[in-house]
N, C-alpha and C. Protein backbone atom coordinates (compact mmCIF):
# COMPACT_ATOMS: atom_id res chain seq x y z
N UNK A 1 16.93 -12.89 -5.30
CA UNK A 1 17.17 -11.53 -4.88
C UNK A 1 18.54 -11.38 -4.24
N UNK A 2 19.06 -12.40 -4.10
CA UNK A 2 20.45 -12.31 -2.76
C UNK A 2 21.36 -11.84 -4.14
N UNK A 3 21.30 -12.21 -5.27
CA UNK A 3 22.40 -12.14 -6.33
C UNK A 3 22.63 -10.81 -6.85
N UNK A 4 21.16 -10.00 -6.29
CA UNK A 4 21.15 -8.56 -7.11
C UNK A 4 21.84 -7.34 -6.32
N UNK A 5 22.46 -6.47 -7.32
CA UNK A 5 23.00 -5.30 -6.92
C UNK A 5 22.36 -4.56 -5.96
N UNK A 6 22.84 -3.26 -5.11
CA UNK A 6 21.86 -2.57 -4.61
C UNK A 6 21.67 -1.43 -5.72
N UNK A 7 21.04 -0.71 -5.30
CA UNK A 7 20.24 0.35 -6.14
C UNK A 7 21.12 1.43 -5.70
N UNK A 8 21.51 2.32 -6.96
CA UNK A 8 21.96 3.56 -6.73
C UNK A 8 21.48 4.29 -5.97
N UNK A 9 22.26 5.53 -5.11
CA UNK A 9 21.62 6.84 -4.36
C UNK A 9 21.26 7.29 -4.84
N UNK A 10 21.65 7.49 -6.34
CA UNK A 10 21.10 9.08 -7.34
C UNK A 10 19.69 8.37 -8.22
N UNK A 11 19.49 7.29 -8.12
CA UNK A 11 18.35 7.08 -8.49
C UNK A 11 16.87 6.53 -7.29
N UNK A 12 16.75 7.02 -6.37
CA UNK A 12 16.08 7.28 -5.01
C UNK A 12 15.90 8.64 -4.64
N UNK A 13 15.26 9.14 -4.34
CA UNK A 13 14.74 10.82 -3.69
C UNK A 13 13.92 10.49 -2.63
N UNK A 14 13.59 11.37 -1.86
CA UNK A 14 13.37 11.51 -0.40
C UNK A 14 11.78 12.11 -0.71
N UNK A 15 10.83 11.07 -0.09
CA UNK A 15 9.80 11.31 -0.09
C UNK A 15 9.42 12.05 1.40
N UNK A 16 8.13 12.42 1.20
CA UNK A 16 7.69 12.64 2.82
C UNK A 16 6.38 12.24 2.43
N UNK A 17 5.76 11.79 1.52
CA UNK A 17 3.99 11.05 1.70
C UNK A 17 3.94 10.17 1.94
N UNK A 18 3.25 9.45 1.14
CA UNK A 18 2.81 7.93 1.48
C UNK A 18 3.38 7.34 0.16
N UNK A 19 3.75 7.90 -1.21
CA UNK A 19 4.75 7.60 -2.06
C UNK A 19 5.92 7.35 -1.65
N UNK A 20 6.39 5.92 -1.13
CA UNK A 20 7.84 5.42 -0.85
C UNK A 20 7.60 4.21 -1.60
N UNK A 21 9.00 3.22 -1.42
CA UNK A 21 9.13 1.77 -1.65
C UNK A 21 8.16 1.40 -1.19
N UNK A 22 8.15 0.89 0.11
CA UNK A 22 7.15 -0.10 0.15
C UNK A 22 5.68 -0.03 -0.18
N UNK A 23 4.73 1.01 -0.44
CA UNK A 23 3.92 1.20 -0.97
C UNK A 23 3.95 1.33 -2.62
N UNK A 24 4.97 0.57 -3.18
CA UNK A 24 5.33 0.75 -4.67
C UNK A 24 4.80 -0.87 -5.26
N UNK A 25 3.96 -0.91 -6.60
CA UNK A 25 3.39 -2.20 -6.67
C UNK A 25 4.76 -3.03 -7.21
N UNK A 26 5.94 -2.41 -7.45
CA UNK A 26 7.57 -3.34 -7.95
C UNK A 26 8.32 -3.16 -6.29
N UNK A 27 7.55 -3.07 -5.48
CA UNK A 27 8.41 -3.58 -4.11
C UNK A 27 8.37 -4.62 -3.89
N UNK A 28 9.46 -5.57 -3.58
CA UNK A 28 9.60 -6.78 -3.41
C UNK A 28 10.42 -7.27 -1.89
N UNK A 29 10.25 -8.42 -0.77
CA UNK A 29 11.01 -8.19 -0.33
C UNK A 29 11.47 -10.21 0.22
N UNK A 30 12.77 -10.46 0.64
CA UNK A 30 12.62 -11.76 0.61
C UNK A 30 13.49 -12.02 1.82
N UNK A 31 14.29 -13.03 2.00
CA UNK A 31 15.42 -13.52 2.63
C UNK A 31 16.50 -14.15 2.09
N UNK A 32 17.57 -13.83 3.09
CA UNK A 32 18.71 -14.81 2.41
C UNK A 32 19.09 -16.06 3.12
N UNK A 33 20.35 -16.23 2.73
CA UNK A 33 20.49 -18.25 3.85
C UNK A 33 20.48 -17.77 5.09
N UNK A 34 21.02 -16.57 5.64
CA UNK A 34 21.15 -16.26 7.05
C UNK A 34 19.52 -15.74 7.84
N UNK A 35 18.57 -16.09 6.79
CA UNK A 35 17.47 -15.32 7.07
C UNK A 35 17.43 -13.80 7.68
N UNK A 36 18.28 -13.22 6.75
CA UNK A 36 18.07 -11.86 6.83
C UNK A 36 16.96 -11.28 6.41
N UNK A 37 16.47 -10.26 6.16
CA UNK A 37 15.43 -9.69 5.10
C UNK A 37 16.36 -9.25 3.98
N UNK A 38 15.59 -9.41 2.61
CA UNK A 38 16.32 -8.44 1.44
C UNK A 38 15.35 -7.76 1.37
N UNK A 39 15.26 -6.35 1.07
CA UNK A 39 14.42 -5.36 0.35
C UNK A 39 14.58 -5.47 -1.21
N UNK A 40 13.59 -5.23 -2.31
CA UNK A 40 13.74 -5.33 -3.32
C UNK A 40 13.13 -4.39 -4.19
N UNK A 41 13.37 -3.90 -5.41
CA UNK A 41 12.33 -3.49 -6.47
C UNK A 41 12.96 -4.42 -7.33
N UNK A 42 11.29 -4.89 -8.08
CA UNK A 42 11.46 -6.07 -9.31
C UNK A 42 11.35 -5.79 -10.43
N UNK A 43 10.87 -4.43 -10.32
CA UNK A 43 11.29 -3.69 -11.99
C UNK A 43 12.46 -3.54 -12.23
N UNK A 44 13.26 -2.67 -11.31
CA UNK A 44 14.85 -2.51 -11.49
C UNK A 44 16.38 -3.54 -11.46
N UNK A 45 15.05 -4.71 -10.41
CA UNK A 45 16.16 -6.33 -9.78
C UNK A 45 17.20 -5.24 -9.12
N UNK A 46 17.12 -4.51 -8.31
CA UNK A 46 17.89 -4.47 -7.64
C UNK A 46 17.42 -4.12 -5.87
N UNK A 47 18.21 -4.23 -5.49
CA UNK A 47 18.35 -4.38 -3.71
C UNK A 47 18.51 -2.61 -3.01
N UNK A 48 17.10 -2.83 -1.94
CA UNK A 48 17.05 -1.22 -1.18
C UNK A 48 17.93 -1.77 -0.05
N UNK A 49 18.95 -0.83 0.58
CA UNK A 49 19.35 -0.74 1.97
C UNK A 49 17.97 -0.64 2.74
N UNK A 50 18.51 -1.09 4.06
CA UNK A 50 17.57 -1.53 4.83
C UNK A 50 17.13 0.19 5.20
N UNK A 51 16.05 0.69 5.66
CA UNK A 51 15.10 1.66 6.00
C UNK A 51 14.97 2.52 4.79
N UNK A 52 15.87 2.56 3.51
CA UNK A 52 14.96 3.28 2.64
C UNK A 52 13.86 3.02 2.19
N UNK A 53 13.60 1.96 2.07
CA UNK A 53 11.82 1.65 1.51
C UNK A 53 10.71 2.46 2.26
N UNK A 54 11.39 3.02 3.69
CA UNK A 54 10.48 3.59 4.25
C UNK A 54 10.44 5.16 3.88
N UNK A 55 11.85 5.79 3.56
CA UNK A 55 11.45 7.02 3.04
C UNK A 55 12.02 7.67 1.47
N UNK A 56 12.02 6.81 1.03
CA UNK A 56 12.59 6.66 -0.44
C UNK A 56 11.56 6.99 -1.46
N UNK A 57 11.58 7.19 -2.88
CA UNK A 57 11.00 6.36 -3.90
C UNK A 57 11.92 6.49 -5.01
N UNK A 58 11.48 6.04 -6.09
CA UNK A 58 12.29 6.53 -7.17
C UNK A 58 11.03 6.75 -8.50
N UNK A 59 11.15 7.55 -9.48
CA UNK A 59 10.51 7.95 -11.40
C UNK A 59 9.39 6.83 -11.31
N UNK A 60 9.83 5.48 -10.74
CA UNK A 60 8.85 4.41 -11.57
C UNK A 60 7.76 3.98 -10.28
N UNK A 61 7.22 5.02 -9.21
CA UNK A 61 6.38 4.43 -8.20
C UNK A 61 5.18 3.95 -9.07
N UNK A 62 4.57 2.83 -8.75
CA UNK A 62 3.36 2.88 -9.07
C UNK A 62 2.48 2.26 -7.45
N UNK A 63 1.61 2.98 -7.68
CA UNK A 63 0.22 2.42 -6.24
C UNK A 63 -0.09 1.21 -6.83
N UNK A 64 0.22 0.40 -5.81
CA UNK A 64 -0.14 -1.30 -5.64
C UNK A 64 -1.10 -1.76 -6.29
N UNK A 65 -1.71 -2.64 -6.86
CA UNK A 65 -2.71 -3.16 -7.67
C UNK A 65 -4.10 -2.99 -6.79
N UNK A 66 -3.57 -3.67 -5.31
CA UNK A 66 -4.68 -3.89 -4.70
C UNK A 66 -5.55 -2.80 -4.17
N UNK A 67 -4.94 -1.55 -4.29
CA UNK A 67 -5.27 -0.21 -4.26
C UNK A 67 -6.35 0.33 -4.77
N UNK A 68 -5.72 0.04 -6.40
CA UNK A 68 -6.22 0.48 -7.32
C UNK A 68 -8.01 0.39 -7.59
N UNK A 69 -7.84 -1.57 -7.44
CA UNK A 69 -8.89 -2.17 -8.42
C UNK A 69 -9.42 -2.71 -7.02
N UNK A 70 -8.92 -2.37 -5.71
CA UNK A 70 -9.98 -3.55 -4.82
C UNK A 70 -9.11 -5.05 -4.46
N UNK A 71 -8.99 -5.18 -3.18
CA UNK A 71 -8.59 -6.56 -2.79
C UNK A 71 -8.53 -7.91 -3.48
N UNK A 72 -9.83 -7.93 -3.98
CA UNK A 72 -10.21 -9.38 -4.76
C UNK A 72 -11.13 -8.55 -6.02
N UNK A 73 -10.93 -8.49 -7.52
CA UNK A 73 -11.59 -8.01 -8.00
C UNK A 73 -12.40 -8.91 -8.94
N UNK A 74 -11.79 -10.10 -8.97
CA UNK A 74 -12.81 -11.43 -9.62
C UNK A 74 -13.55 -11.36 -9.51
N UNK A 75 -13.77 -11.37 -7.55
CA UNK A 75 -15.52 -11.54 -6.55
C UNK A 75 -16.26 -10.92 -7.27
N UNK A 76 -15.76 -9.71 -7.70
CA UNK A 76 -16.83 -8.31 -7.79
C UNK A 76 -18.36 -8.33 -8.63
């Protein structure tokens, strides 16, 4: 993730729900050598500035898997 671009402005819009980055199932997020945080989407490989994930999204949100189908859906 340290290698990837950041993500355009014009492809991000300003949410106000619960539709942002980090509730997106291609949010990704990691560290670098300095143990920073990286923010990520892994559909796009590219890098969020730090606090948009919180009020961001962009065209491709999708609700998290675990949402969807249930925590553990093997058990079921």
């Amino acid at each position: 993730m340290d290698e990837w671009e950041f993500m355009e402005a014009k492809l991000l819009r300003a949410s106000r729900s619960g539709r942002v980055c980090i509730t997106c199932q291609h949010f990704t997020y990691g560290t670098d050598a300095h143990c920073r945080t990286l923010l990520g989407c892994k559909l796009q490989s590219k890098q969020l500035d730090q606090g948009e994930h919180l009020t961001k999204k962009c065209r491709h949100w999708l609700t998290r898997r675990e949402r969807q189908v249930g925590w553990c859906p093997e058990a079921a």
